[in-house]
Protein backbone atom coordinates (compact mmCIF):
# COMPACT_ATOMS: atom_id res chain seq x y z
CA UNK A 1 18.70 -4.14 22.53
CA UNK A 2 18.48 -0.81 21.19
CA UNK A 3 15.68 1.12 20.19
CA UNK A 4 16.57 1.26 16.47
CA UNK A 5 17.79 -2.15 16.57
CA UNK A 6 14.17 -3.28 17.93
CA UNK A 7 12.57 -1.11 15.44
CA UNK A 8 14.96 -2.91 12.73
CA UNK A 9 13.94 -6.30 14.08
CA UNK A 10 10.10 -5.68 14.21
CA UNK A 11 9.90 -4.11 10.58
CA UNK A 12 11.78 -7.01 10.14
CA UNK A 13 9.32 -9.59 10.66
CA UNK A 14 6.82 -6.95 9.09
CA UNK A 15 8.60 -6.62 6.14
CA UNK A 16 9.19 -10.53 5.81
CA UNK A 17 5.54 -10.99 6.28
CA UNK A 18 5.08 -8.18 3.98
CA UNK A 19 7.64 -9.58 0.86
CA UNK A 20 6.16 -12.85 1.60
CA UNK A 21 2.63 -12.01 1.17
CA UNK A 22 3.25 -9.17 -1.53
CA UNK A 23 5.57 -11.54 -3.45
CA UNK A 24 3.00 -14.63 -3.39
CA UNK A 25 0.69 -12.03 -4.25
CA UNK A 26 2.38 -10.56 -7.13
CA UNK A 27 3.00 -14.17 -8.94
CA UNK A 28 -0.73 -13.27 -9.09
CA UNK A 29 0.34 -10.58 -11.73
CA UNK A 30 2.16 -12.94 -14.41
CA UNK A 31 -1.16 -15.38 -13.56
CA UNK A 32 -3.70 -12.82 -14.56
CA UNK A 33 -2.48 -11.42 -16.96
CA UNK A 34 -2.03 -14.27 -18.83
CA UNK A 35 -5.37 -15.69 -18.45
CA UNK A 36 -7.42 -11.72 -18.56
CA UNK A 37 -7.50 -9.58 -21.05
CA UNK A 38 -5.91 -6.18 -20.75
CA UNK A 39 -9.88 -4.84 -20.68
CA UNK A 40 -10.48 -7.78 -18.03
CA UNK A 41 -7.18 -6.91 -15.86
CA UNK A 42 -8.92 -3.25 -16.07
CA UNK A 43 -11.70 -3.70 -14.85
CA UNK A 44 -10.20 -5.92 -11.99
CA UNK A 45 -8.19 -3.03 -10.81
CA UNK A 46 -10.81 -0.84 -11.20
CA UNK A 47 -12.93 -2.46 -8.70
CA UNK A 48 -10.05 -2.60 -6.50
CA UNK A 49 -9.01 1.04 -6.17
CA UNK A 50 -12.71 1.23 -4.92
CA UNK A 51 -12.41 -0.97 -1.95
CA UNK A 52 -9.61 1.33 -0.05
CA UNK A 53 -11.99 4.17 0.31
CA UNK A 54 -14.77 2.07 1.80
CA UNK A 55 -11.81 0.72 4.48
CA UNK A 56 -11.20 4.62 5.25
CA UNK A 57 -14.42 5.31 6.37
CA UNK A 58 -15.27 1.81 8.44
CA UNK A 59 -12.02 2.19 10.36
CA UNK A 60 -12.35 6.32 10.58
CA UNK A 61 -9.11 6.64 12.25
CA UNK A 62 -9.15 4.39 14.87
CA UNK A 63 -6.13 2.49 13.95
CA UNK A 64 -3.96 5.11 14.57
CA UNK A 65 -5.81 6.59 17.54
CA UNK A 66 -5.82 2.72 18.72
CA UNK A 67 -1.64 3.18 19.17
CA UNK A 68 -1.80 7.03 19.99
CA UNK A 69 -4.49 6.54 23.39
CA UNK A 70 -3.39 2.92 24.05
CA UNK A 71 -0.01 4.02 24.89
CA UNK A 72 -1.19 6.32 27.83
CA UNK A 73 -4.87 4.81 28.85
CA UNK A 74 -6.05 1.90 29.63
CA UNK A 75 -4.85 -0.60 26.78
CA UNK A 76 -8.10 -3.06 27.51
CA UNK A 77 -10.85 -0.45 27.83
CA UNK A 78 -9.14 1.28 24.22
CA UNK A 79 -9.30 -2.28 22.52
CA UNK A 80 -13.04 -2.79 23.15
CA UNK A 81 -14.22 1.23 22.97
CA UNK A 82 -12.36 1.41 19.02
CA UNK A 83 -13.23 -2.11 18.38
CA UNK A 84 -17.10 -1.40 18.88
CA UNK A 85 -16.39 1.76 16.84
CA UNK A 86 -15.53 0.14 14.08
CA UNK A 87 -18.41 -2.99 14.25
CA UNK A 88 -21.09 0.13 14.37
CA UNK A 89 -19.68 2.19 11.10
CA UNK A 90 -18.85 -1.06 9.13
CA UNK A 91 -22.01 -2.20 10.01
CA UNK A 92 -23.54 0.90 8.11
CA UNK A 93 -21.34 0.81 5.53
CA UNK A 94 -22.30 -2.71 4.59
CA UNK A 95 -26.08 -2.22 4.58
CA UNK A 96 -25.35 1.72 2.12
CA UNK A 97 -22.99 -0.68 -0.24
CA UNK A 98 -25.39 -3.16 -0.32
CA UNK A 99 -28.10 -0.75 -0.57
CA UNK A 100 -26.65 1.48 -3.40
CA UNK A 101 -25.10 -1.18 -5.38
CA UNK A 102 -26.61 -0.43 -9.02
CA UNK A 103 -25.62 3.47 -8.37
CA UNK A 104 -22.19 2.30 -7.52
CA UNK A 105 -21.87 -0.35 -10.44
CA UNK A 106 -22.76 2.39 -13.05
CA UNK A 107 -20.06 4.75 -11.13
CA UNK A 108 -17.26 2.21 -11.56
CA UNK A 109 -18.13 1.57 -15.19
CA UNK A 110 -19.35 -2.40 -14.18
CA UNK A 111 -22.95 -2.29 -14.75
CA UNK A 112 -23.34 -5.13 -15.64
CA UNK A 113 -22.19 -6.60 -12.30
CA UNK A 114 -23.68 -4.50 -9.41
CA UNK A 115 -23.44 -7.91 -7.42
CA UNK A 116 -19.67 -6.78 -7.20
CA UNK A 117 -20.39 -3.84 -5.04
CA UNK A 118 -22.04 -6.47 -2.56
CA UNK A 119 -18.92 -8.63 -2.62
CA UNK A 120 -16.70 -5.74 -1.96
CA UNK A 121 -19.25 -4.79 0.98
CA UNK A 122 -17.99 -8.10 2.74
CA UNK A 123 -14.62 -7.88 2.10
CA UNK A 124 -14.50 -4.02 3.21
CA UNK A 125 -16.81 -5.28 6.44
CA UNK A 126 -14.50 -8.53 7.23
CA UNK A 127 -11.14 -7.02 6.82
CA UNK A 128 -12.30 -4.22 9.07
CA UNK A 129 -13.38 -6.63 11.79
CA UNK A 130 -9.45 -7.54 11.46
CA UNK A 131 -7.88 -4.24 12.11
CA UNK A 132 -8.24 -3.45 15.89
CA UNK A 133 -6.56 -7.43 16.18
CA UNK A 134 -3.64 -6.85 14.20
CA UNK A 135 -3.53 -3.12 15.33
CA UNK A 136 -3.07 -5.23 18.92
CA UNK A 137 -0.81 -7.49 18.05
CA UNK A 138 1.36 -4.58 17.06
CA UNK A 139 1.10 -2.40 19.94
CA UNK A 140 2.17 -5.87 21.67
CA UNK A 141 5.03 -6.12 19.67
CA UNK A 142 4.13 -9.77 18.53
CA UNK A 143 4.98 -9.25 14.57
CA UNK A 144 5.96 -13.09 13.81
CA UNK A 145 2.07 -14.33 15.00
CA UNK A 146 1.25 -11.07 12.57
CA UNK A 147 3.24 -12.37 9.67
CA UNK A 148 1.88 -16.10 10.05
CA UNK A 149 -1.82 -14.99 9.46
CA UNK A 150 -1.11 -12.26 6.93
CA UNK A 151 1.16 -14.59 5.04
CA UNK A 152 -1.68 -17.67 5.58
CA UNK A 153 -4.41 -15.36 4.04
CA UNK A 154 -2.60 -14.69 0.83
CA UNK A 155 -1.81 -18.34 0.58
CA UNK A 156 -5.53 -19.31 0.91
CA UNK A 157 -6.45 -16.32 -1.86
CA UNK A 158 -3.55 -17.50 -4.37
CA UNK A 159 -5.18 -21.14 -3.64
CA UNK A 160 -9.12 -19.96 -4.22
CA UNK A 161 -8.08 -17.40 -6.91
CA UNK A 162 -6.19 -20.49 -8.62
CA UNK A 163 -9.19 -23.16 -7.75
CA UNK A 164 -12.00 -20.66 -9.46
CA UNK A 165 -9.91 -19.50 -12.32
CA UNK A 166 -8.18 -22.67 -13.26
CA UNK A 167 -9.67 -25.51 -11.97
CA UNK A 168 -12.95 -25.23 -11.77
CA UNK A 169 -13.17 -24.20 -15.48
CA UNK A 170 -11.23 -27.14 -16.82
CA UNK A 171 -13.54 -29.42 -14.68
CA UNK A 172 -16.57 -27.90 -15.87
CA UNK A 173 -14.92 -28.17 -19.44
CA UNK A 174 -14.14 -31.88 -18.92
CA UNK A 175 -18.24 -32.43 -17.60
CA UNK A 176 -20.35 -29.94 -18.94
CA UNK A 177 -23.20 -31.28 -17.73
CA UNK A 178 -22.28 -31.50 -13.90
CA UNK A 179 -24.53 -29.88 -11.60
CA UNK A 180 -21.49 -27.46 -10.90
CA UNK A 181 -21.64 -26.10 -14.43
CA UNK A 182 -25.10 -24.85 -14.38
CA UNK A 183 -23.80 -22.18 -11.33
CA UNK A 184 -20.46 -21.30 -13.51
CA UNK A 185 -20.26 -18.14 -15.40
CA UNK A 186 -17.09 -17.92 -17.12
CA UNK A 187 -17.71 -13.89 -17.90
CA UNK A 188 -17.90 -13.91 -13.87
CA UNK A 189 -13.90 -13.38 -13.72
CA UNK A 190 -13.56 -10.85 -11.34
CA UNK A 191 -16.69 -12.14 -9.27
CA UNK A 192 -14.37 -14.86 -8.85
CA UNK A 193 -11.23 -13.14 -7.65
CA UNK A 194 -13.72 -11.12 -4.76
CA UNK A 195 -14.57 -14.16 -4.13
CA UNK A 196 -11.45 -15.53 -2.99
CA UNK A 197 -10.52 -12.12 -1.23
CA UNK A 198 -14.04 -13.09 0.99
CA UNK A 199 -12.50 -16.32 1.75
CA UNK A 200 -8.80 -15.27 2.61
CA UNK A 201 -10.47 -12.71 5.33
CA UNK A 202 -12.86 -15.37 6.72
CA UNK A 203 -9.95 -17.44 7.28
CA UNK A 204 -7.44 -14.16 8.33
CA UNK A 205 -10.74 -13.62 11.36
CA UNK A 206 -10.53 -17.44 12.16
CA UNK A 207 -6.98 -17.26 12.70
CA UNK A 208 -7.54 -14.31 15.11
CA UNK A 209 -10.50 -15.28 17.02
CA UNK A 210 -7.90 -15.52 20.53
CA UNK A 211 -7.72 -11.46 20.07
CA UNK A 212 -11.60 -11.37 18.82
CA UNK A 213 -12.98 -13.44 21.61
CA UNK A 214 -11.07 -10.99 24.22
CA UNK A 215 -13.74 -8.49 23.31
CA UNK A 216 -16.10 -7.96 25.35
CA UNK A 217 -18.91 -4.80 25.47
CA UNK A 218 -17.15 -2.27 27.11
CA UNK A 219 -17.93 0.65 25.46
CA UNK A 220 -16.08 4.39 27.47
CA UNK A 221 -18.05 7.31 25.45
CA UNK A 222 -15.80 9.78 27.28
CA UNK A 223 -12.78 7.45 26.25
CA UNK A 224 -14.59 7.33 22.61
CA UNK A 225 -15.13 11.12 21.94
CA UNK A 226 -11.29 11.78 22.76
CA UNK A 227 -9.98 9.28 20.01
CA UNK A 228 -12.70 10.85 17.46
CA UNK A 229 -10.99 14.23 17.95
CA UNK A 230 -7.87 12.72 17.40
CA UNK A 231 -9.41 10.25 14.57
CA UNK A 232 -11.52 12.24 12.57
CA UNK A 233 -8.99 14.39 10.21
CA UNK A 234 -7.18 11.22 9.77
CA UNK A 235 -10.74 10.11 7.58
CA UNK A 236 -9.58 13.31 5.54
CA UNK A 237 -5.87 12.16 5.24
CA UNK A 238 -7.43 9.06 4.22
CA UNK A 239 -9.42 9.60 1.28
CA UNK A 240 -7.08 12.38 0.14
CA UNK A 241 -4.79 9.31 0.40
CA UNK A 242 -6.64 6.93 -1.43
CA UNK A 243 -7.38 9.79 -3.75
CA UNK A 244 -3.42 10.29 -4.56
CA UNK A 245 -2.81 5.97 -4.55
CA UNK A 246 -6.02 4.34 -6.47
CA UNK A 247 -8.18 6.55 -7.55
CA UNK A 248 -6.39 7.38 -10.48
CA UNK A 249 -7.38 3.98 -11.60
CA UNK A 250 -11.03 4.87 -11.94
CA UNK A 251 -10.09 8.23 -13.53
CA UNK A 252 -8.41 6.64 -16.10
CA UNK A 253 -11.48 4.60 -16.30
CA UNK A 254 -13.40 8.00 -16.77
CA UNK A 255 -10.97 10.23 -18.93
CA UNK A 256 -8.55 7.89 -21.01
CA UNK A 257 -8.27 9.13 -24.92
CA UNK A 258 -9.46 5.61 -25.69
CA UNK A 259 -13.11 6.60 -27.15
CA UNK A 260 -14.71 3.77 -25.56
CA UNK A 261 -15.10 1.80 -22.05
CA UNK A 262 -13.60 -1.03 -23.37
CA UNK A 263 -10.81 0.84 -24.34
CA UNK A 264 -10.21 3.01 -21.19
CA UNK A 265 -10.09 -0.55 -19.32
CA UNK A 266 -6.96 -1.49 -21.57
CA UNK A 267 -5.23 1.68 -20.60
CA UNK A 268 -6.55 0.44 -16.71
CA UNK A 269 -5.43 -2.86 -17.41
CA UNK A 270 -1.59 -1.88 -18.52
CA UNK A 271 -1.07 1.27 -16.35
CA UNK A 272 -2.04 -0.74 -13.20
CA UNK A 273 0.03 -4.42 -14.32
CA UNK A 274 3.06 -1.52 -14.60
CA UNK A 275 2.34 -0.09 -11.26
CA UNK A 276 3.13 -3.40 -9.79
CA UNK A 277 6.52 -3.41 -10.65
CA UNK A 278 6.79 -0.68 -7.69
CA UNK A 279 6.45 -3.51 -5.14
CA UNK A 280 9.53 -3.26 -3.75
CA UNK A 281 9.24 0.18 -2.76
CA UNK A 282 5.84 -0.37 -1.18
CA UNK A 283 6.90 -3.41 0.64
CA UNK A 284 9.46 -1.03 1.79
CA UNK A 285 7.25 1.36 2.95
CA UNK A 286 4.29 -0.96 4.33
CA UNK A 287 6.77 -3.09 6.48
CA UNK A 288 8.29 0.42 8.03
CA UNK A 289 4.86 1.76 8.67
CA UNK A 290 3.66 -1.62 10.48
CA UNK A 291 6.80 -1.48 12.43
CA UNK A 292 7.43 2.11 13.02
CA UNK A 293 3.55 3.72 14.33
CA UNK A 294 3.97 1.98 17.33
CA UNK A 295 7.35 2.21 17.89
CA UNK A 296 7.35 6.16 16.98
CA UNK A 297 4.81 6.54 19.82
CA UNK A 298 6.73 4.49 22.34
CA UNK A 299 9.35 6.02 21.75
CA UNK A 300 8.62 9.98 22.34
CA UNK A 301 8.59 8.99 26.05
CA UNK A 302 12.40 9.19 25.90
CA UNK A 303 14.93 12.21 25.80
CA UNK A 304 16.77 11.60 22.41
CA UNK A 305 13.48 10.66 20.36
CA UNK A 306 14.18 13.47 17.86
CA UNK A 307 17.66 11.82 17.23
CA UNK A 308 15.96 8.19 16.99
CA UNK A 309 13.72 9.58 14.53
CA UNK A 310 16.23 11.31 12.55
CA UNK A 311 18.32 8.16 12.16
CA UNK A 312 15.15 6.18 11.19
CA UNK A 313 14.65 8.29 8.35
CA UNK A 314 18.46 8.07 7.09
CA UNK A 315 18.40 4.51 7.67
CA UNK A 316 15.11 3.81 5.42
CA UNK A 317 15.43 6.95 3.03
CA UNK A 318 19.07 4.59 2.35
CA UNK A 319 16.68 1.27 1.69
CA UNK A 320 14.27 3.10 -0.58
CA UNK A 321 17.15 4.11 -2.55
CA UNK A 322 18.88 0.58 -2.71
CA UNK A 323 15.20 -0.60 -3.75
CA UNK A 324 14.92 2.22 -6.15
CA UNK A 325 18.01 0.62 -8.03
CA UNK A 326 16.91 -3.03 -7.59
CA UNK A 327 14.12 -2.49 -10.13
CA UNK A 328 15.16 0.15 -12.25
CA UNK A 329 18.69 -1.24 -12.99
CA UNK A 330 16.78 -4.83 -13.15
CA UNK A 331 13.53 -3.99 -15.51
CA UNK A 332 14.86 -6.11 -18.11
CA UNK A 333 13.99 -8.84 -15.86
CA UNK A 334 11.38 -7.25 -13.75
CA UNK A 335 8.92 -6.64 -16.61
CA UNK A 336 8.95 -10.73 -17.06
CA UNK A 337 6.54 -11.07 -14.39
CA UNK A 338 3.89 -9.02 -16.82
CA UNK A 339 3.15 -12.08 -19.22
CA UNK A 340 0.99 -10.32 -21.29
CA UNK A 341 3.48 -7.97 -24.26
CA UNK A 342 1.28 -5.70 -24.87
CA UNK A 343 1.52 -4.10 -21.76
CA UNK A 344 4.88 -3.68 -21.87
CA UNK A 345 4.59 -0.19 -23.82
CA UNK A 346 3.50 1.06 -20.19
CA UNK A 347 6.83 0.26 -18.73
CA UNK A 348 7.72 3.88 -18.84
CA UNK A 349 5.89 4.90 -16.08
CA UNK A 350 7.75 2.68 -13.84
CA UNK A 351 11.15 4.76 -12.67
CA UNK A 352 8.44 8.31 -11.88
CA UNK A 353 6.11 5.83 -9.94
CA UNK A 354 9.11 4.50 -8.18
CA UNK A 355 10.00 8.12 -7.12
CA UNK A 356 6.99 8.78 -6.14
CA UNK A 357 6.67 6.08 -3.94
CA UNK A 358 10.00 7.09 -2.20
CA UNK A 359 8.47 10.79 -1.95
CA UNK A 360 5.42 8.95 -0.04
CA UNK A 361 7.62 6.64 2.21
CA UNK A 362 9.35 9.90 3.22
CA UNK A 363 5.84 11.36 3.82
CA UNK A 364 5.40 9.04 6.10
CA UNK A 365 8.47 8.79 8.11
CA UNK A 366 7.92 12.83 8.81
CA UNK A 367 3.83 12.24 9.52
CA UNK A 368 5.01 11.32 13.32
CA UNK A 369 5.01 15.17 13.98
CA UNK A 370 1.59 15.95 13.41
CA UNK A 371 0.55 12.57 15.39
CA UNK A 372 3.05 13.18 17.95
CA UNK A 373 1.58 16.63 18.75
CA UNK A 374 -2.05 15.99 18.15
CA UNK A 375 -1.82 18.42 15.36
CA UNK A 376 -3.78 15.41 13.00
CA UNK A 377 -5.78 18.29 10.77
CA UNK A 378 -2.67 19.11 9.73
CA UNK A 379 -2.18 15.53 8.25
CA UNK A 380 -5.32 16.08 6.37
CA UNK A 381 -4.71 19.49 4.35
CA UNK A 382 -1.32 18.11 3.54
CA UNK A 383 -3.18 15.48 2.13
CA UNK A 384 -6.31 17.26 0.74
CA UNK A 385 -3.68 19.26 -1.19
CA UNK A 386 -2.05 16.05 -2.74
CA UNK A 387 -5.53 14.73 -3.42
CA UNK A 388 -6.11 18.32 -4.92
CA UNK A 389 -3.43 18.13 -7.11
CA UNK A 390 -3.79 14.32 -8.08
CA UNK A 391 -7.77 15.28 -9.32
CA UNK A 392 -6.67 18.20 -11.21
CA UNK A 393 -3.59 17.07 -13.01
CA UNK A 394 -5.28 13.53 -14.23
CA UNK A 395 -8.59 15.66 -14.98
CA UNK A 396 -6.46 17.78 -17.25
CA UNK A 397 -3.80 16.00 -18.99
CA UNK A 398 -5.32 12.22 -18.98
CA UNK A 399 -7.11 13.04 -21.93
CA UNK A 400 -4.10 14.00 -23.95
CA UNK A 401 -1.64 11.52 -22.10
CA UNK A 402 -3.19 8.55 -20.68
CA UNK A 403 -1.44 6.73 -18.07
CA UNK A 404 1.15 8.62 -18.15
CA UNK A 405 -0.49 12.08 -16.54
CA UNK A 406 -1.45 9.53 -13.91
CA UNK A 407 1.96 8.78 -13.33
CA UNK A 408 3.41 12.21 -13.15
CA UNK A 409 0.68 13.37 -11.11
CA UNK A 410 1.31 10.55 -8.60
CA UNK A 411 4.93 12.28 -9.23
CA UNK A 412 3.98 15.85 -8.09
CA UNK A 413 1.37 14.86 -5.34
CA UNK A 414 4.09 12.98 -3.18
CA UNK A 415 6.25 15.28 -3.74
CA UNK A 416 4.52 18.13 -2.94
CA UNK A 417 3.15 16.43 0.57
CA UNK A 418 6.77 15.38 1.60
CA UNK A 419 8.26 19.15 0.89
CA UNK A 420 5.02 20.74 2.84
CA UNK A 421 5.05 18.14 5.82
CA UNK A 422 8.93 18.40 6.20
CA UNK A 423 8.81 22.60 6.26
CA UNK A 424 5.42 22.73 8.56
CA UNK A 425 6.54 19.92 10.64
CA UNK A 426 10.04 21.35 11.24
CA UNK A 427 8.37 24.13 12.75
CA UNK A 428 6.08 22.63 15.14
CA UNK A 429 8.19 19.40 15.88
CA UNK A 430 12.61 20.15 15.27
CA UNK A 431 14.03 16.82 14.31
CA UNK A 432 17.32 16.95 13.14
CA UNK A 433 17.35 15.31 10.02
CA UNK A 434 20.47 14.71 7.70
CA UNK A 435 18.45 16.60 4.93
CA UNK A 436 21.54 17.64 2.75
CA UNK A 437 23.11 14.10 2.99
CA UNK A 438 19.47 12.38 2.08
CA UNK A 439 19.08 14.65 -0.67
CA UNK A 440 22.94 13.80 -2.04
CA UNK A 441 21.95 9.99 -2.01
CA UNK A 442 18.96 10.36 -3.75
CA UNK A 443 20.72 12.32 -6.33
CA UNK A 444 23.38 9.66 -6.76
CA UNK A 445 20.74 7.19 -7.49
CA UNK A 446 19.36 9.15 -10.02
CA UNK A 447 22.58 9.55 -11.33
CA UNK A 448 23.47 5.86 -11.79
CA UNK A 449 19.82 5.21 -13.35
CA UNK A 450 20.74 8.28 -15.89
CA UNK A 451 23.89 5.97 -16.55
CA UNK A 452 21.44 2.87 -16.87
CA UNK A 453 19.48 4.87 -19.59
CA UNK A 454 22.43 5.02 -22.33
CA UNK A 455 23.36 1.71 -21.18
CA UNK A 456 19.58 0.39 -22.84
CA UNK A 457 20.25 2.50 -25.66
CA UNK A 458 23.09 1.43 -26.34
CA UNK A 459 22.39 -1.96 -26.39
CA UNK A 460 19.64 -4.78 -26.64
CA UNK A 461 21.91 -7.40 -25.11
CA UNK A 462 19.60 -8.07 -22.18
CA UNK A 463 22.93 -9.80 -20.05
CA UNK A 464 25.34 -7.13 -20.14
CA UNK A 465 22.55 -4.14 -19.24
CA UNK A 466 21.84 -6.19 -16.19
CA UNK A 467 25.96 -6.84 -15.26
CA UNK A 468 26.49 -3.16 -15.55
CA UNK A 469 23.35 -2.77 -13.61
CA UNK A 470 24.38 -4.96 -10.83
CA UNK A 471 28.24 -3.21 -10.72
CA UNK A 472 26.17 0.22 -10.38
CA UNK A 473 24.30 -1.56 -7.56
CA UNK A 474 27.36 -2.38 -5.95
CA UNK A 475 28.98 0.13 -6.03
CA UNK A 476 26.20 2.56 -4.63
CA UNK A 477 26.11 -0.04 -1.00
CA UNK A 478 29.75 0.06 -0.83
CA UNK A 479 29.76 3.92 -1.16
CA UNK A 480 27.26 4.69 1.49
CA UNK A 481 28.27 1.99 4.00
CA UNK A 482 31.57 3.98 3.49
CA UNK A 483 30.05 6.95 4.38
CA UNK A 484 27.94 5.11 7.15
CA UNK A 485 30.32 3.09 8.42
CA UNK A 486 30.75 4.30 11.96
CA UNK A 487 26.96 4.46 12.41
CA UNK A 488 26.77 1.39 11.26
CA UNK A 489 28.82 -0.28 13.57
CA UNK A 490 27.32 1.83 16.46
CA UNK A 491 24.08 0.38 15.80
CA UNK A 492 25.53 -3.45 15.46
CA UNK A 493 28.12 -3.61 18.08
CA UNK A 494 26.81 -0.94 20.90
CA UNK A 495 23.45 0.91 22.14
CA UNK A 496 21.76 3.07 19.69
């Protein structure tokens, strides 16, 4: 099989596992925001653009360092040196969270609720316990077990999310003076959802406890200070990357022109419901990143890796843009999934978040140069100067625009990492990317969605915007599977 063919087949089961788990997820979105408020939906995201910057410090890099050493070294003596890593910093993480709760609840605008930050604690401290597994499974190129458990974990949160938001108000509804009822607090909504998150990753390290009962205390401090080196300006890339994807959520939070907290959680509420409708893209992106790490550091072994990893990027800069068109040219029905209406006047940030997103996924196809040459600080002032321009722009215009500064700043920070990693990166590491032919497909979609634009204004008739959608759609695969054609049938009837 061939190396981009195994790549293909891997991201594969990644990106099933991801669609499936993303997609049960997201019939979360038309759920909640039916039964929240756009003020209650707020606050929900709010306390979930927190949670990603606790996971960047408890696994401080060892993810990636897991696939760069484990490659070269000792695969058994790596698993249980970053494992213990990561059981000592989460371990300290858990007790400051817990600690500093009330200080963190007045940060995130959720006084009321400081027990949240104590929740969160757990489900930062279990889903890190987690991450060394699945970072195994991987490396072992076992993706199907990896979809199973990551697809059984959303299953049990959809389940728990339904059970405490559904049923077990309408029970304590129909007998009001069950011994249940005196525990229930229906204001306790997004208790509730953390919650369930703490009992999908119970479940997730139950389904993992073969790769978790491997461990054993072997802990190599010479092994251990190597892989900090390597790890430690990924914790910069990290926050500066959380920074640039959620923390806009809590700025909004902060900054919005809404002259109250309760207000500022509505703009929170319909900004982030929008930003869902980017799933595609991120699917996109998640599934190549699960697949690709590994593979990208398997791979440099061999003499035409710079040509591998130049077809990888045509291959999935050509997805994003198919993607790209599936939800633009299909908002109409897209926006469906957002059952709340009055959220709907956010749907304009949806095409520049979708852009951005491609500018990330591109990001992170040409990231493999500063990993491949242990050049990782450069990773994190590509990203400090994304998160620099994310804090900046939002601090300045989200005032005076709302969401939308949010969006366009998401806009400009992707964009400016991809154009900085691709001319630094070309420098240190050559790969011989298509650039001119990327860059023409990218402008054709843009082209078609301009096309899609004066179709909606020219018409309301939801039927014929989407037939004209799906004959632009059409006629973009056919085009560049002209173009493709002979790579494409190198790839399916030869070795890559």
């Amino acid at each position: 099989m061939s190396s981009i063919k195994k790549l293909a087949g891997q991201t594969m089961w990644y990106g099933l596992s991801s669609i499936a788990a993303r997609f049960i997820n997201y019939l979360l979105t038309p759920y909640l925001t039916y039964k929240f408020s756009e003020a209650a939906y707020g606050e929900m995201s709010i306390v979930y653009s927190f949670i990603p910057f606790a996971n960047v410090i408890v696994t401080h890099g060892m993810e990636t360092a897991y696939f760069r050493f484990g490659t070269k070294e000792n695969e058994e003596k790596i698993y249980h040196t970053s494992s213990f890593s990561m059981i000592f910093v989460t371990t300290l993480v858990i007790i400051a969270m817990i600690t500093w709760s009330s200080p963190l609840a007045n940060l995130l605008q959720i006084a009321n609720h400081p027990e949240y930050i104590s929740m969160m604690a757990w489900i930062v401290g279990l889903d890190a316990l987690t991450t060394i597994p699945f970072s195994r499974l991987r490396l072992e190129g076992r993706p199907k077990k990896f979809a199973i458990i990551k697809v059984g974990g959303i299953l049990i949160n959809i389940a728990a999310t339904y059970f405490f938001i559904s049923v077990l108000p309408q029970y304590i509804t129909n007998n009001p003076t069950s011994y249940i009822a005196t525990y229930f607090k229906p204001e306790w909504a997004v208790g509730y959802i953390l919650l369930a998150n703490i009992i999908q990753n119970v479940f997730v390290l139950l389904l993992l406890q073969k790769e978790i009962r491997a461990l054993r205390f072997s802990f190599d401090l010479k092994l251990w200070s190597e892989m900090m080196v390597y790890s430690l300006p990924l914790i910069l890339v990290g926050f500066g990357g959380m920074v640039n994807e959620t923390f806009d959520r809590i700025m909004l939070g902060w900054w919005a022109p809404g002259g109250s907290p309760e207000a500022n959680k509505i703009a929170v509420g319909i900004y982030a419901a929008c930003y869902k409708l980017s799933i595609l893209i991120t699917i996109s992106i998640q599934a190549f990143r699960m697949g690709a790490e590994p593979f990208f550091f398997k791979q440099a072994q061999s003499d035409n890796a710079q040509k591998t990893y130049a077809r990888v990027m045509k291959f999935f800069v050509i997805t994003l843009c198919i993607m790209f068109l599936g939800v633009v040219l299909y908002l109409d029905i897209w926006k469906a999934f957002i059952r709340n209406p009055a959220m709907y006047v956010g749907l304009r940030v949806v095409p520049v978040l979708l852009i951005a997103n491609m500018f990330l996924g591109v990001y992170y196809n040409l990231s493999i140069w500063y990993k491949l040459s242990n050049k990782t600080m450069a990773g994190a002032w590509i990203t400090l100067i994304g998160a620099l321009l994310t804090l900046v722009i939002n601090y300045l215009l989200i005032p005076h625009f709302s969401y939308m500064a949010s969006a366009w700043a998401t806009f400009i920070c992707y964009g400016t990492m991809m154009i900085v990693s691709y001319k630094w990166g070309q420098k240190v590491y050559y790969i011989p990317y298509a650039t001119k032919k990327l860059i023409a497909y990218f402008v054709i979609c843009l082209l078609l969605y301009g096309i899609h634009l004066i179709v909606q204004y020219s018409t309301e008739i939801v039927s014929t915007r989407v037939a004209i959608g799906t004959i632009e759609m059409i006629l973009f695969i056919w085009f560049v599977s002209r173009i493709e054609r002979k790579e494409l049938k190198l790839i399916f009837n030869k070795q890559a």
